[in-house]
C-alpha atoms as a PDB file:
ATOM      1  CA  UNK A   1     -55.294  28.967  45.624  1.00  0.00           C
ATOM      2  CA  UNK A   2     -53.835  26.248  44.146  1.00  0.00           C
ATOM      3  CA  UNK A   3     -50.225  26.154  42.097  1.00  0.00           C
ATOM      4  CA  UNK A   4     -48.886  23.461  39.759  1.00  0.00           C
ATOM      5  CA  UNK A   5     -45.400  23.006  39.844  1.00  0.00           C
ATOM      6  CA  UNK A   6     -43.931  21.582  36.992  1.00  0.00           C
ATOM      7  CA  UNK A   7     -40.051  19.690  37.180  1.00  0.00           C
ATOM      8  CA  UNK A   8     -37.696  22.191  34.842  1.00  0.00           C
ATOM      9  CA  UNK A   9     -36.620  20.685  32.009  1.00  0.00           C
ATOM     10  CA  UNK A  10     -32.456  21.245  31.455  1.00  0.00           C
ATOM     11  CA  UNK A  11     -31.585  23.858  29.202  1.00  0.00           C
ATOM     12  CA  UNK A  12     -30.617  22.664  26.038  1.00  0.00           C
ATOM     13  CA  UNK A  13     -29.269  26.026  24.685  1.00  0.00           C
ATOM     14  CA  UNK A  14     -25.926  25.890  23.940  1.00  0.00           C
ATOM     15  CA  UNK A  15     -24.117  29.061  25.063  1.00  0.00           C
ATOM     16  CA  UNK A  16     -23.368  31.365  22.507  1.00  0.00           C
ATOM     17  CA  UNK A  17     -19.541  31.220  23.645  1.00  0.00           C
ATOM     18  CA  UNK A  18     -19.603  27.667  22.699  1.00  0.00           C
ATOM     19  CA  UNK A  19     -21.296  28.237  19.279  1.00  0.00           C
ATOM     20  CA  UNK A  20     -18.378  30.370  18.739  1.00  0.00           C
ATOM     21  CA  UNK A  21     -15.440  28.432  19.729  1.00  0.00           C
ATOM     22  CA  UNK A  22     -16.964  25.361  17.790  1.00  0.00           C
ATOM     23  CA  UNK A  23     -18.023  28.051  14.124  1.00  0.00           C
ATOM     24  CA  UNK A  24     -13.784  28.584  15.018  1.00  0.00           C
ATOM     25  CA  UNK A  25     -12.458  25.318  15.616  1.00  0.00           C
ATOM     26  CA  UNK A  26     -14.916  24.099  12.448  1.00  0.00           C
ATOM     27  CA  UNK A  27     -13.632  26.716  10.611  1.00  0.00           C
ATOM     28  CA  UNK A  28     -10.211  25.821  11.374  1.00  0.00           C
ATOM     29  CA  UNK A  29     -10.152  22.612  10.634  1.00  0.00           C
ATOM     30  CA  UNK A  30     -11.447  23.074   7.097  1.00  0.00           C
ATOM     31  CA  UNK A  31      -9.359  25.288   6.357  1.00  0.00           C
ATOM     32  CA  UNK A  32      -5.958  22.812   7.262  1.00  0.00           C
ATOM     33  CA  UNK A  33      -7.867  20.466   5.348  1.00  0.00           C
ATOM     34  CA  UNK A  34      -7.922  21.988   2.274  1.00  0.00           C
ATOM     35  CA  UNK A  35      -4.306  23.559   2.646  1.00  0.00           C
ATOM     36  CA  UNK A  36      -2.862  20.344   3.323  1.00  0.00           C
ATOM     37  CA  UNK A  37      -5.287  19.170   0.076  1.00  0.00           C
ATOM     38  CA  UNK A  38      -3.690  22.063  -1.932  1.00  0.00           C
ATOM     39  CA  UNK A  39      -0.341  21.384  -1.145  1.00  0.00           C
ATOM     40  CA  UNK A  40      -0.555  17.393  -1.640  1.00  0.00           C
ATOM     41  CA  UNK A  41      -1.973  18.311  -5.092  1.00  0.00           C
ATOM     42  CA  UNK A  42       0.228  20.835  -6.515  1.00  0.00           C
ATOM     43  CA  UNK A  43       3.083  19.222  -7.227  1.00  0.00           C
ATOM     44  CA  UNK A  44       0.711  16.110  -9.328  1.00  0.00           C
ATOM     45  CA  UNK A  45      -0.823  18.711 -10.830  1.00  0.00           C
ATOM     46  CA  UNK A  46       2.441  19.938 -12.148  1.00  0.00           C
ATOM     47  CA  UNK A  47       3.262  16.464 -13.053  1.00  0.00           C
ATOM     48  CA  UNK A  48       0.210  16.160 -15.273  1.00  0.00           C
ATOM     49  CA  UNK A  49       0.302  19.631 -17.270  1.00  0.00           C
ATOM     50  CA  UNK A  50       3.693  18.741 -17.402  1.00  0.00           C
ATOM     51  CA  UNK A  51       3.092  15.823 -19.331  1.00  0.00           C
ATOM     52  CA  UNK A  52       0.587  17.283 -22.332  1.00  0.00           C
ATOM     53  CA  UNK A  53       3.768  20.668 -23.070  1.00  0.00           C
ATOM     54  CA  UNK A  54       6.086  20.159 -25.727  1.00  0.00           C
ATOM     55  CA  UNK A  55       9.168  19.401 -24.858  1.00  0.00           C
ATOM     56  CA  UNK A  56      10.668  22.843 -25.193  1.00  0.00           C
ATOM     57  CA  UNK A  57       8.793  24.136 -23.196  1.00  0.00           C
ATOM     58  CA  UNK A  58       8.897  21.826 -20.504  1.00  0.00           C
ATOM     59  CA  UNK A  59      13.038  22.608 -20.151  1.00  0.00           C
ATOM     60  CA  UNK A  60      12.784  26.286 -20.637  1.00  0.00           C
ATOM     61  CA  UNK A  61       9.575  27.346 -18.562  1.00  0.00           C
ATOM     62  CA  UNK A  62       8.347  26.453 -15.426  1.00  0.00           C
ATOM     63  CA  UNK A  63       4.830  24.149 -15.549  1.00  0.00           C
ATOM     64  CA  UNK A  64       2.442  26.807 -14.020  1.00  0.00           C
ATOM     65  CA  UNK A  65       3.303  29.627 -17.630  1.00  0.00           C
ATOM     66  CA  UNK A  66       0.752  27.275 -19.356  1.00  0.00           C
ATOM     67  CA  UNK A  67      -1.828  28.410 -18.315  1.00  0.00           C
ATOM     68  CA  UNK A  68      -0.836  31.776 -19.839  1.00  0.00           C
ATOM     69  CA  UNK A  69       0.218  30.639 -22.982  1.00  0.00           C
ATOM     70  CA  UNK A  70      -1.142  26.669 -23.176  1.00  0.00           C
ATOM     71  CA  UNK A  71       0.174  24.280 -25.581  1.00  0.00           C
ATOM     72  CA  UNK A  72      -0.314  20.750 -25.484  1.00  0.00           C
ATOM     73  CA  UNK A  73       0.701  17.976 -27.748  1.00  0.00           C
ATOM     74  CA  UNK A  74       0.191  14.153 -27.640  1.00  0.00           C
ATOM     75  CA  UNK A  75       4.621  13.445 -28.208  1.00  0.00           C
ATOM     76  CA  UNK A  76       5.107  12.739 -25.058  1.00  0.00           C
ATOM     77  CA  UNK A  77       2.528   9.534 -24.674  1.00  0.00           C
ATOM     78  CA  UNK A  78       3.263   8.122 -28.065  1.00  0.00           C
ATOM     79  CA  UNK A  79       6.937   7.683 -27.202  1.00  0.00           C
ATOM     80  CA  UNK A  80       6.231   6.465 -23.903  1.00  0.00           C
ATOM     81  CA  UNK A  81       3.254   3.697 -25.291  1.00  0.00           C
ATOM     82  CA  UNK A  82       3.992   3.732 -29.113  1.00  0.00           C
ATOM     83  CA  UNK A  83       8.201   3.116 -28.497  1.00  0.00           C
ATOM     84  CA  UNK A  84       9.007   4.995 -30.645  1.00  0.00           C
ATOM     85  CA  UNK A  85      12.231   5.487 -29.170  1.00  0.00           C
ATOM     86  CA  UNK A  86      15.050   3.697 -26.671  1.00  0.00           C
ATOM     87  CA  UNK A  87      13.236   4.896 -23.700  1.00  0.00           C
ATOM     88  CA  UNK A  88      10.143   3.547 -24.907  1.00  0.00           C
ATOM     89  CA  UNK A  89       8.718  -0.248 -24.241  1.00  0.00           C
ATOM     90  CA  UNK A  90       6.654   0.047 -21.548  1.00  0.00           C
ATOM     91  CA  UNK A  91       3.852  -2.516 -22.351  1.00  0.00           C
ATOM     92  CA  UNK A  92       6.701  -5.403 -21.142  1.00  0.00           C
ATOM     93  CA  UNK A  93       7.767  -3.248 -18.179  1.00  0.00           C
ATOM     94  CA  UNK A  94       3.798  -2.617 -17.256  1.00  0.00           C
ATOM     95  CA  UNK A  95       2.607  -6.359 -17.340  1.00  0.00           C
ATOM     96  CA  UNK A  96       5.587  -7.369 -15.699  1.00  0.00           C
ATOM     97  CA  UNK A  97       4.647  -5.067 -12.481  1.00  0.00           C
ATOM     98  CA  UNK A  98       1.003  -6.864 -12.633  1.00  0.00           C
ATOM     99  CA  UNK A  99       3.348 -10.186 -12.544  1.00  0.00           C
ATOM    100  CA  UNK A 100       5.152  -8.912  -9.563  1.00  0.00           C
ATOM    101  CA  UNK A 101       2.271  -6.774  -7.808  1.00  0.00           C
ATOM    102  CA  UNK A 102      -0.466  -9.198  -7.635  1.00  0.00           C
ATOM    103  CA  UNK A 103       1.146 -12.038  -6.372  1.00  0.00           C
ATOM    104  CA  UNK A 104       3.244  -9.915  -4.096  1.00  0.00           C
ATOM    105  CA  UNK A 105       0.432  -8.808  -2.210  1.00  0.00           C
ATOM    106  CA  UNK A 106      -2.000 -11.830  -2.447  1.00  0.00           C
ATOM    107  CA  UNK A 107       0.561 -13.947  -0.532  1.00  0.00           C
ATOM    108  CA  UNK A 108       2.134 -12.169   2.475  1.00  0.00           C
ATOM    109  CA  UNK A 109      -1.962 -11.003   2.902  1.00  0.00           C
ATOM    110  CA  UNK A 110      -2.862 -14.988   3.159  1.00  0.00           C
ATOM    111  CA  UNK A 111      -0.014 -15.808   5.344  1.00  0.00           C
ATOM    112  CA  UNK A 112      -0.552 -13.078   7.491  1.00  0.00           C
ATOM    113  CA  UNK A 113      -4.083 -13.822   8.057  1.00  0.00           C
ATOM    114  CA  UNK A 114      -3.197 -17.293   9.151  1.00  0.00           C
ATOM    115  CA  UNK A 115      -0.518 -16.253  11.081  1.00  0.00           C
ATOM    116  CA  UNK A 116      -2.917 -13.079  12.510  1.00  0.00           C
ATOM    117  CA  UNK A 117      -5.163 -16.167  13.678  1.00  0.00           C
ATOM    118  CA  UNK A 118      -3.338 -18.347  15.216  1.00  0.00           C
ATOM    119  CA  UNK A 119      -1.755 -15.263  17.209  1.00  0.00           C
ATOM    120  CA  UNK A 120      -5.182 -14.015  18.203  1.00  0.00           C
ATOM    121  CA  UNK A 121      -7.216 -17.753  18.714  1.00  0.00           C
ATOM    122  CA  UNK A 122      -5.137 -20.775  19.516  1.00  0.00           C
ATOM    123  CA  UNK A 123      -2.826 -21.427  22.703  1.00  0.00           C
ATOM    124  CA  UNK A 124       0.671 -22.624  22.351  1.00  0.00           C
ATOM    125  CA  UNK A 125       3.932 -22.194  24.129  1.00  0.00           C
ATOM    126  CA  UNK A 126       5.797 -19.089  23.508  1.00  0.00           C
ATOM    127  CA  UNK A 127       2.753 -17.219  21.733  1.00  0.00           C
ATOM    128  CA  UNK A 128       3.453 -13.918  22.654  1.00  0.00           C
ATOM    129  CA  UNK A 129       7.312 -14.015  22.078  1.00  0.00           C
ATOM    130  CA  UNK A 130       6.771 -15.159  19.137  1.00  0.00           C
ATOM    131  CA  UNK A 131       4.933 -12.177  18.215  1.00  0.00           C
ATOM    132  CA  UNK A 132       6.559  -9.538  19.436  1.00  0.00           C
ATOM    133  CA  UNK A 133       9.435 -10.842  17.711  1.00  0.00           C
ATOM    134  CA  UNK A 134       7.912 -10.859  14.688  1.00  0.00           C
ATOM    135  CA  UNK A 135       6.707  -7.221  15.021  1.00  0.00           C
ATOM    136  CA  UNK A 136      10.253  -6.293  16.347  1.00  0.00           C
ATOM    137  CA  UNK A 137      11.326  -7.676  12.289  1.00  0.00           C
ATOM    138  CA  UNK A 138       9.120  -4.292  11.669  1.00  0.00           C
ATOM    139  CA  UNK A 139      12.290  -1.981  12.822  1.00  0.00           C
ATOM    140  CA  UNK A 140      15.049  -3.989  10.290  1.00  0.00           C
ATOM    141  CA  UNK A 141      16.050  -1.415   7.510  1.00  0.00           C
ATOM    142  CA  UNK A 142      15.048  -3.276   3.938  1.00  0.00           C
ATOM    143  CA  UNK A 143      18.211  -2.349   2.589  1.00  0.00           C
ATOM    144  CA  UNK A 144      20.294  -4.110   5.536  1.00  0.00           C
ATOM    145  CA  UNK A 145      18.544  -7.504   4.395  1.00  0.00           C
ATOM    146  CA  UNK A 146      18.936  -7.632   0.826  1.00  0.00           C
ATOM    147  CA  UNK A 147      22.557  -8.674   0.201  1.00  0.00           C
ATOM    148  CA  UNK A 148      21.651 -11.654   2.168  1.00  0.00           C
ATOM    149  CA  UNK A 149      19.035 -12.243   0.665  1.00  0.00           C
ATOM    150  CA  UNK A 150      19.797 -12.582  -2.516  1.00  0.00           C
ATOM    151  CA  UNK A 151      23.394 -14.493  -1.603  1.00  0.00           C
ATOM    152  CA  UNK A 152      20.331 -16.892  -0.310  1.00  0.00           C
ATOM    153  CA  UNK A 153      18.601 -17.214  -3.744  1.00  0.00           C
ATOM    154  CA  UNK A 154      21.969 -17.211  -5.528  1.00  0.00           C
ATOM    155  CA  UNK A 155      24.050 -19.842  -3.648  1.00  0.00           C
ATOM    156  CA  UNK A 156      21.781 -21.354  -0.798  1.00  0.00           C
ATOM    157  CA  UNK A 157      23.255 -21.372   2.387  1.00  0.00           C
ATOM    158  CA  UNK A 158      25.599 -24.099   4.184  1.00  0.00           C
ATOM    159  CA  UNK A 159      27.184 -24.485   7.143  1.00  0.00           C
ATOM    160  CA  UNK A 160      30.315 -26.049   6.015  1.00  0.00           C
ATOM    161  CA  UNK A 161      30.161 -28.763   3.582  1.00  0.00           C
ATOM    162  CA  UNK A 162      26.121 -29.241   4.852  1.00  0.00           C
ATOM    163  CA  UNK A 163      23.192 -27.144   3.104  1.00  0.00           C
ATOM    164  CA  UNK A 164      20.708 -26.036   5.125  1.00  0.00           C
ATOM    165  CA  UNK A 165      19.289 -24.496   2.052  1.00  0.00           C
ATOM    166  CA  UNK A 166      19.285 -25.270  -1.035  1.00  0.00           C
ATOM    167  CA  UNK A 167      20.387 -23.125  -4.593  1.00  0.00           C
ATOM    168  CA  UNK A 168      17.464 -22.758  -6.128  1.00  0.00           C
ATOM    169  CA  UNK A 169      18.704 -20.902  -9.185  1.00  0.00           C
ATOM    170  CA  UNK A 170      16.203 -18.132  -8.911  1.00  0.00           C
ATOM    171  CA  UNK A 171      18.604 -15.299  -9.940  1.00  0.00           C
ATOM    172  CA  UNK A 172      16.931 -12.735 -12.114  1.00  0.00           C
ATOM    173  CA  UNK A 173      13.367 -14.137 -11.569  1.00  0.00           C
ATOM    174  CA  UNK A 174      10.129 -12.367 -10.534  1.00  0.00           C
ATOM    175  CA  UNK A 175       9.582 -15.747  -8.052  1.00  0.00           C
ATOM    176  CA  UNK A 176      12.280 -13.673  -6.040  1.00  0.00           C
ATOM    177  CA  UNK A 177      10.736 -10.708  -5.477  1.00  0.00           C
ATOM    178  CA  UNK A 178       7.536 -12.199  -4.942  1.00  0.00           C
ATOM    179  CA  UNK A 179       9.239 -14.193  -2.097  1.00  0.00           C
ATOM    180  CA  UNK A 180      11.138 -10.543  -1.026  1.00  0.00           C
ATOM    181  CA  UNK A 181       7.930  -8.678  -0.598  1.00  0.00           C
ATOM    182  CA  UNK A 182       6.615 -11.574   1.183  1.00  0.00           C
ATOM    183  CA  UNK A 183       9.304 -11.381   3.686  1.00  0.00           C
ATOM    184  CA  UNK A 184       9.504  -7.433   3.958  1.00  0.00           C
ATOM    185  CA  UNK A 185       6.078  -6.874   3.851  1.00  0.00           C
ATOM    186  CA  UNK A 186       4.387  -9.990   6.564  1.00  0.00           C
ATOM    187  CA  UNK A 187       5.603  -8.196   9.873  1.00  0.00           C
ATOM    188  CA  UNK A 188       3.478  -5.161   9.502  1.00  0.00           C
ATOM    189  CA  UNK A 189       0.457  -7.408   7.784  1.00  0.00           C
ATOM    190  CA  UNK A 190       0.461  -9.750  10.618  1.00  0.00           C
ATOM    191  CA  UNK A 191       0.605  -6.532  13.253  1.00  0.00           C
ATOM    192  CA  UNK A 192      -2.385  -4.919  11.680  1.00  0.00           C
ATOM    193  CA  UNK A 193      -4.250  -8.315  10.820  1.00  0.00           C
ATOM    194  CA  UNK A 194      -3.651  -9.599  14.432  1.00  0.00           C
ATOM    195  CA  UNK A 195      -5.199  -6.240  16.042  1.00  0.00           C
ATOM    196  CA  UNK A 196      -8.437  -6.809  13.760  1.00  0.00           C
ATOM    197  CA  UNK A 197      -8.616 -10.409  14.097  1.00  0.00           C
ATOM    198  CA  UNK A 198      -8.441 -10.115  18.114  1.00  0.00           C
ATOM    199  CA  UNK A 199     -10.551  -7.886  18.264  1.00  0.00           C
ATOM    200  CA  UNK A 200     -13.822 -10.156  16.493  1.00  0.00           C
ATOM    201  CA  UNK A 201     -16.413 -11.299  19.274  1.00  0.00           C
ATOM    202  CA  UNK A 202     -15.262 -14.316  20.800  1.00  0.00           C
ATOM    203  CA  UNK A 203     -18.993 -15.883  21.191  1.00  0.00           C
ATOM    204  CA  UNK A 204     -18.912 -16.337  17.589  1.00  0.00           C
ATOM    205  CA  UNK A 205     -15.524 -18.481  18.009  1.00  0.00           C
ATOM    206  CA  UNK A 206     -16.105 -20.211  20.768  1.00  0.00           C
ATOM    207  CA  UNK A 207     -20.184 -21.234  19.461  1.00  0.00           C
ATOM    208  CA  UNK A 208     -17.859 -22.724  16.248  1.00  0.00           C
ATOM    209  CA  UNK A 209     -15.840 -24.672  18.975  1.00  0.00           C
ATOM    210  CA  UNK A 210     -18.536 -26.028  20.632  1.00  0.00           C
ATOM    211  CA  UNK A 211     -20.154 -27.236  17.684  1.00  0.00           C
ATOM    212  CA  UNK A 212     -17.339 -29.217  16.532  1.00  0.00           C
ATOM    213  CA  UNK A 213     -15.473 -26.848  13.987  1.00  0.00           C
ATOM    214  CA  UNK A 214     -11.755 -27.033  13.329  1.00  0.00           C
ATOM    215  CA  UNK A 215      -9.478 -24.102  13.265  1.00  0.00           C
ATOM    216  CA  UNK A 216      -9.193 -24.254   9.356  1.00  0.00           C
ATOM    217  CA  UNK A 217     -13.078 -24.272   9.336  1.00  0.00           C
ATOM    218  CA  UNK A 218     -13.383 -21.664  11.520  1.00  0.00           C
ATOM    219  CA  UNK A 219     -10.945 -19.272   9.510  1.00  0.00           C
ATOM    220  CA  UNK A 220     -12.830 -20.124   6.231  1.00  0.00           C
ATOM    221  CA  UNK A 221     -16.441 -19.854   7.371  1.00  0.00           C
ATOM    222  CA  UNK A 222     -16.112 -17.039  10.184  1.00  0.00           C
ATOM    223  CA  UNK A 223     -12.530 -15.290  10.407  1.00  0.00           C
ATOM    224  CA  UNK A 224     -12.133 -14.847   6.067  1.00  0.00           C
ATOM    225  CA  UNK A 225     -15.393 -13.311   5.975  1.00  0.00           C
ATOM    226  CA  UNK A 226     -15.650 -10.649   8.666  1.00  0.00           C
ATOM    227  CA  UNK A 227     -12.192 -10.048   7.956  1.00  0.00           C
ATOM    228  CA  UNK A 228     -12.649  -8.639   4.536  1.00  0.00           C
ATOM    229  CA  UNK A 229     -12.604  -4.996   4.966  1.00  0.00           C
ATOM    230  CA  UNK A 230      -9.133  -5.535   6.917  1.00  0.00           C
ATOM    231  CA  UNK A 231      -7.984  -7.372   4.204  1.00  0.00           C
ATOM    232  CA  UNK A 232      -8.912  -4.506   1.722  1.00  0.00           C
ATOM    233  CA  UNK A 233      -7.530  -1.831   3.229  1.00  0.00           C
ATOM    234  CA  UNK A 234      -3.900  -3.953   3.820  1.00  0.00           C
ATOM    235  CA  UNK A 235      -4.332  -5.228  -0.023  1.00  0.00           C
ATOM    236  CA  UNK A 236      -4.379  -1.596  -0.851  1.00  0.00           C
ATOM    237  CA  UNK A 237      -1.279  -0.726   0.849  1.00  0.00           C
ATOM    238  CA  UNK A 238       0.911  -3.739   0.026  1.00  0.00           C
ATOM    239  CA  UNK A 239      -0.553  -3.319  -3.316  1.00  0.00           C
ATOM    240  CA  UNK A 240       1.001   0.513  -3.674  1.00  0.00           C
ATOM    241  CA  UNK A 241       4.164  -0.227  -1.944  1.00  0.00           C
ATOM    242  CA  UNK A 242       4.893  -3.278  -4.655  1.00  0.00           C
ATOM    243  CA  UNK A 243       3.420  -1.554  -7.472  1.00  0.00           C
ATOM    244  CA  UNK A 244       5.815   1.746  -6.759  1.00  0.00           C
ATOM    245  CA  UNK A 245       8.743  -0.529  -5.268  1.00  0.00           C
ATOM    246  CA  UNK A 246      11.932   0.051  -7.643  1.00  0.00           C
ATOM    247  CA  UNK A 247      14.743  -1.419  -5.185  1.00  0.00           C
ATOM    248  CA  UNK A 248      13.351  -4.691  -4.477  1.00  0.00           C
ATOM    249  CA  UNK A 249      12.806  -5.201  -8.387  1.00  0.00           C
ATOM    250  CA  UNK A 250      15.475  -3.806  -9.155  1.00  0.00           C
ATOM    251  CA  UNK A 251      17.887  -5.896  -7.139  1.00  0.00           C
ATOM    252  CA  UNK A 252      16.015  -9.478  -7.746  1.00  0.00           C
ATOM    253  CA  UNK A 253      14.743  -9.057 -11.160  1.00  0.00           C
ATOM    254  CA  UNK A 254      16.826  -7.596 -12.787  1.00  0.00           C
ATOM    255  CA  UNK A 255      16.753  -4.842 -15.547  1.00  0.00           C
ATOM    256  CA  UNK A 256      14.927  -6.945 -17.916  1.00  0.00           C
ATOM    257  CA  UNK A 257      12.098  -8.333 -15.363  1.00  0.00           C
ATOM    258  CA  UNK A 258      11.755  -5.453 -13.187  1.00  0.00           C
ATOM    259  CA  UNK A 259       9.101  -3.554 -13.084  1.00  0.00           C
ATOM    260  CA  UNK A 260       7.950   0.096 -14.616  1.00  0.00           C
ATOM    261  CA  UNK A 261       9.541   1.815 -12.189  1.00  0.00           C
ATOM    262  CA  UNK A 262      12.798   0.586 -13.256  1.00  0.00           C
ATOM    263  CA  UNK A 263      12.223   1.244 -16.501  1.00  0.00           C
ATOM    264  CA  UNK A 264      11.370   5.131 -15.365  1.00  0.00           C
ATOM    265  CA  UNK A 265      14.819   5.430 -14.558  1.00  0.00           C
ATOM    266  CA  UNK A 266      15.871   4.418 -17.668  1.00  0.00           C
ATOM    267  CA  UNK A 267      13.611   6.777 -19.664  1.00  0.00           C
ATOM    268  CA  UNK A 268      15.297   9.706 -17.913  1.00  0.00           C
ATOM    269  CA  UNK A 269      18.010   9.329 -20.246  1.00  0.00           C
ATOM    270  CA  UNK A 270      21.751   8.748 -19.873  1.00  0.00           C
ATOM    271  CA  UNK A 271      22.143  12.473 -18.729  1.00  0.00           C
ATOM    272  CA  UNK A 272      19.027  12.790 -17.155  1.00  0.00           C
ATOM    273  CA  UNK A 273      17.531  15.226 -19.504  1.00  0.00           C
ATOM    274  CA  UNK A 274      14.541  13.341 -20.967  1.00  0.00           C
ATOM    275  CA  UNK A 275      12.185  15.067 -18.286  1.00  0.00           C
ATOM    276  CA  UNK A 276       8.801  15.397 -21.226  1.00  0.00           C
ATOM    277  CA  UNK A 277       8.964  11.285 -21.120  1.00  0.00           C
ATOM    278  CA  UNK A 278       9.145  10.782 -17.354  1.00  0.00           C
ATOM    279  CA  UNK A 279       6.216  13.096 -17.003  1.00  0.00           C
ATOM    280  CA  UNK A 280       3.928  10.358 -19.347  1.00  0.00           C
ATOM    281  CA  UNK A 281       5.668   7.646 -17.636  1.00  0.00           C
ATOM    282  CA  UNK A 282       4.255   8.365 -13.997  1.00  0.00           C
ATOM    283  CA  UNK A 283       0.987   8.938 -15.042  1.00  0.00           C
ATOM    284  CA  UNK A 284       0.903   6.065 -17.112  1.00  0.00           C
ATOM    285  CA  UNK A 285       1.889   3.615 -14.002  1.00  0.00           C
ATOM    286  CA  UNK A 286      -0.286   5.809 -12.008  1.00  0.00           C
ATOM    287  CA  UNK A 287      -3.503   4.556 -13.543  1.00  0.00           C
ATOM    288  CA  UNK A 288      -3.602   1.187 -12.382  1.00  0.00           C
ATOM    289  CA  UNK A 289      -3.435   2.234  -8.465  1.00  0.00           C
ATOM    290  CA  UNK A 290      -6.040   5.114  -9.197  1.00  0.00           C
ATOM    291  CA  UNK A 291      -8.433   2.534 -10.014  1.00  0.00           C
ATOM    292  CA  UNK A 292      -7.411  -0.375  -7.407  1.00  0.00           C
ATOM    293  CA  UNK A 293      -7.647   2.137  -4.789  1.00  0.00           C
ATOM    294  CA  UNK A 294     -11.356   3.452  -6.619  1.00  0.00           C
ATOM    295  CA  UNK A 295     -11.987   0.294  -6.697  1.00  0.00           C
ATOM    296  CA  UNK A 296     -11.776  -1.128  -2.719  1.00  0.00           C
ATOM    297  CA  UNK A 297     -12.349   2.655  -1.000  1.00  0.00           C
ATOM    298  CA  UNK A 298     -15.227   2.001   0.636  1.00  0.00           C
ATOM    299  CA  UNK A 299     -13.056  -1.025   2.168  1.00  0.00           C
ATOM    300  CA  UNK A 300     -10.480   0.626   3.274  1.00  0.00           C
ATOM    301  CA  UNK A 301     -12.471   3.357   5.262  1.00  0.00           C
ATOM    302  CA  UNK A 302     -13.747   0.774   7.105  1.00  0.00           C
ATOM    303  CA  UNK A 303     -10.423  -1.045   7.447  1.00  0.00           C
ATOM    304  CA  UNK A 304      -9.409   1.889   9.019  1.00  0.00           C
ATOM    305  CA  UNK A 305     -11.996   2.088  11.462  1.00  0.00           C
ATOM    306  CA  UNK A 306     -12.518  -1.459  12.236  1.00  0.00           C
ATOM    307  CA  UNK A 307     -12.292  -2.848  15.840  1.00  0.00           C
ATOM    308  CA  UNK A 308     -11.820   0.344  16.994  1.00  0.00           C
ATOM    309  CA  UNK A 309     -15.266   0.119  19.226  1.00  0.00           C
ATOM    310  CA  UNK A 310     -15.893  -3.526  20.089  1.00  0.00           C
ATOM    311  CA  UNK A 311     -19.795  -4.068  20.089  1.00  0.00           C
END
């Protein structure tokens, strides 16, 4: 008599104990999702039925009675876009946050990246000090830098009777705040940039060395373009912060070149009572980061993820 034996194959059942624990923790997690999705929601969702109710009813009833007795009227946008009134005007105030925006986040992102380089790719004396001290500028409040700051654009600076900078006679001037952001926001871009940049495979840098290819030409041809999805997903954020910023304008601009967010404050009203405009306001300077952020999303989900597994 003769038997064949054949090897057991592993059991590839999962137990139904597991099953169960991972139905739960799936479960679960959907569920914080979507309460966390709810709650983040709400209050924008107020914001915008806020802004379509007359203003009567917007100071006697709470936003959530119209959907039992809806009314919606188009007074609130046209004094916002039309200006019809003093809290009106905000074309100016909108094109002068692209002024400040854009070049407030295309600069500290290109500096950054060069710096991010440099930190990650070429050897010098002090490297490392130098970086941790520029990530250690991360933990300086804003608002601890910008009297000096702006005594800096103002005046210049001098150490007795010699300048060691000049008075450039930006007061009131959207170069300022373009510099500002530059300065507040290029700690944290060269942190995250230098972590990406590090992190690329260094056969592909050192085949560029080998074959003759400067640092600048190595940047351009190899670091710029793998780089891109980093550079999306920091865009985005610098992008948001300057676009929503109302200190910084507000302190180097000036009332007249700041952006909409100063101008916000000013549609409130002198007693703060002007709530129906404010709702049209925010959603009109909300537009233009909906559809940036549309715009570069599939960017910044890789951003997010990138150099997390080195290949």
């Amino acid at each position: 008599m003769t038997s064949s034996l054949t090897p057991s194959e592993p059991n590839k059942s999962i137990p139904l104990g597991t099953k169960v624990v991972a139905s739960m923790t799936t479960g679960w997690g959907r569920f914080v999702v979507w309460t966390l999705v709810v709650l983040w929601t709400v209050p924008t969702l107020g914001l915008f039925v806020s802004s379509w109710r007359p203003e009567k009813d917007i100071k006697t009833t709470g936003w959530w009675t119209f959907f039992a007795n809806p009314s919606l009227t188009l007074e609130n946008y046209r004094d916002v876009l039309a200006a019809r009134s003093a809290g009106g005007q905000m074309g100016t105030y909108f094109w002068n946050s692209v002024e400040i925006a854009i070049p407030s986040t295309i600069i500290p992102i290109t500096i950054a990246a060069l710096a991010a380089y440099a930190f990650s790719w070429m050897s010098f004396r002090g490297r490392d000090w130098l970086f941790t001290l520029v990530v250690g500028l991360m933990v300086v409040p804003l608002q601890m830098a910008l009297i000096p700051l702006l005594r800096l654009f103002t005046s210049g600076a001098h150490i007795g009777s010699i300048p060691i900078f000049p008075d450039l006679n930006l007061n009131n001037s959207v170069v300022t705040v373009w510099i500002a952001h530059t300065c507040f926001g290029l700690p944290l871009a060269v942190f995250l940039l230098r972590n990406f940049i590090a992190s690329l495979p260094r056969e592909l840098i050192e085949a560029a060395r080998v074959d003759g290819a400067s640092h600048l030409r190595i940047f351009v041809s190899i670091i710029a373009p793998l780089s891109v999805p980093a550079f999306a997903s920091l865009g985005i954020f610098q992008f948001l912060w300057t676009w929503n910023d109302y200190l910084v304008g507000y302190v180097f601009a000036g009332g007249k070149n700041g952006p909409m967010t100063v101008k916000l404050v000013e549609l409130a009203g002198n007693r703060g009572n002007e709530w129906q405009r404010l709702t049209a306001a925010a959603f009109v300077t909300m537009v233009v980061p909906l559809l940036v952020f549309a715009g570069l999303q599939r960017y910044f989900v890789r951003g997010l993820i990138a150099g997390a597994v080195k290949g």
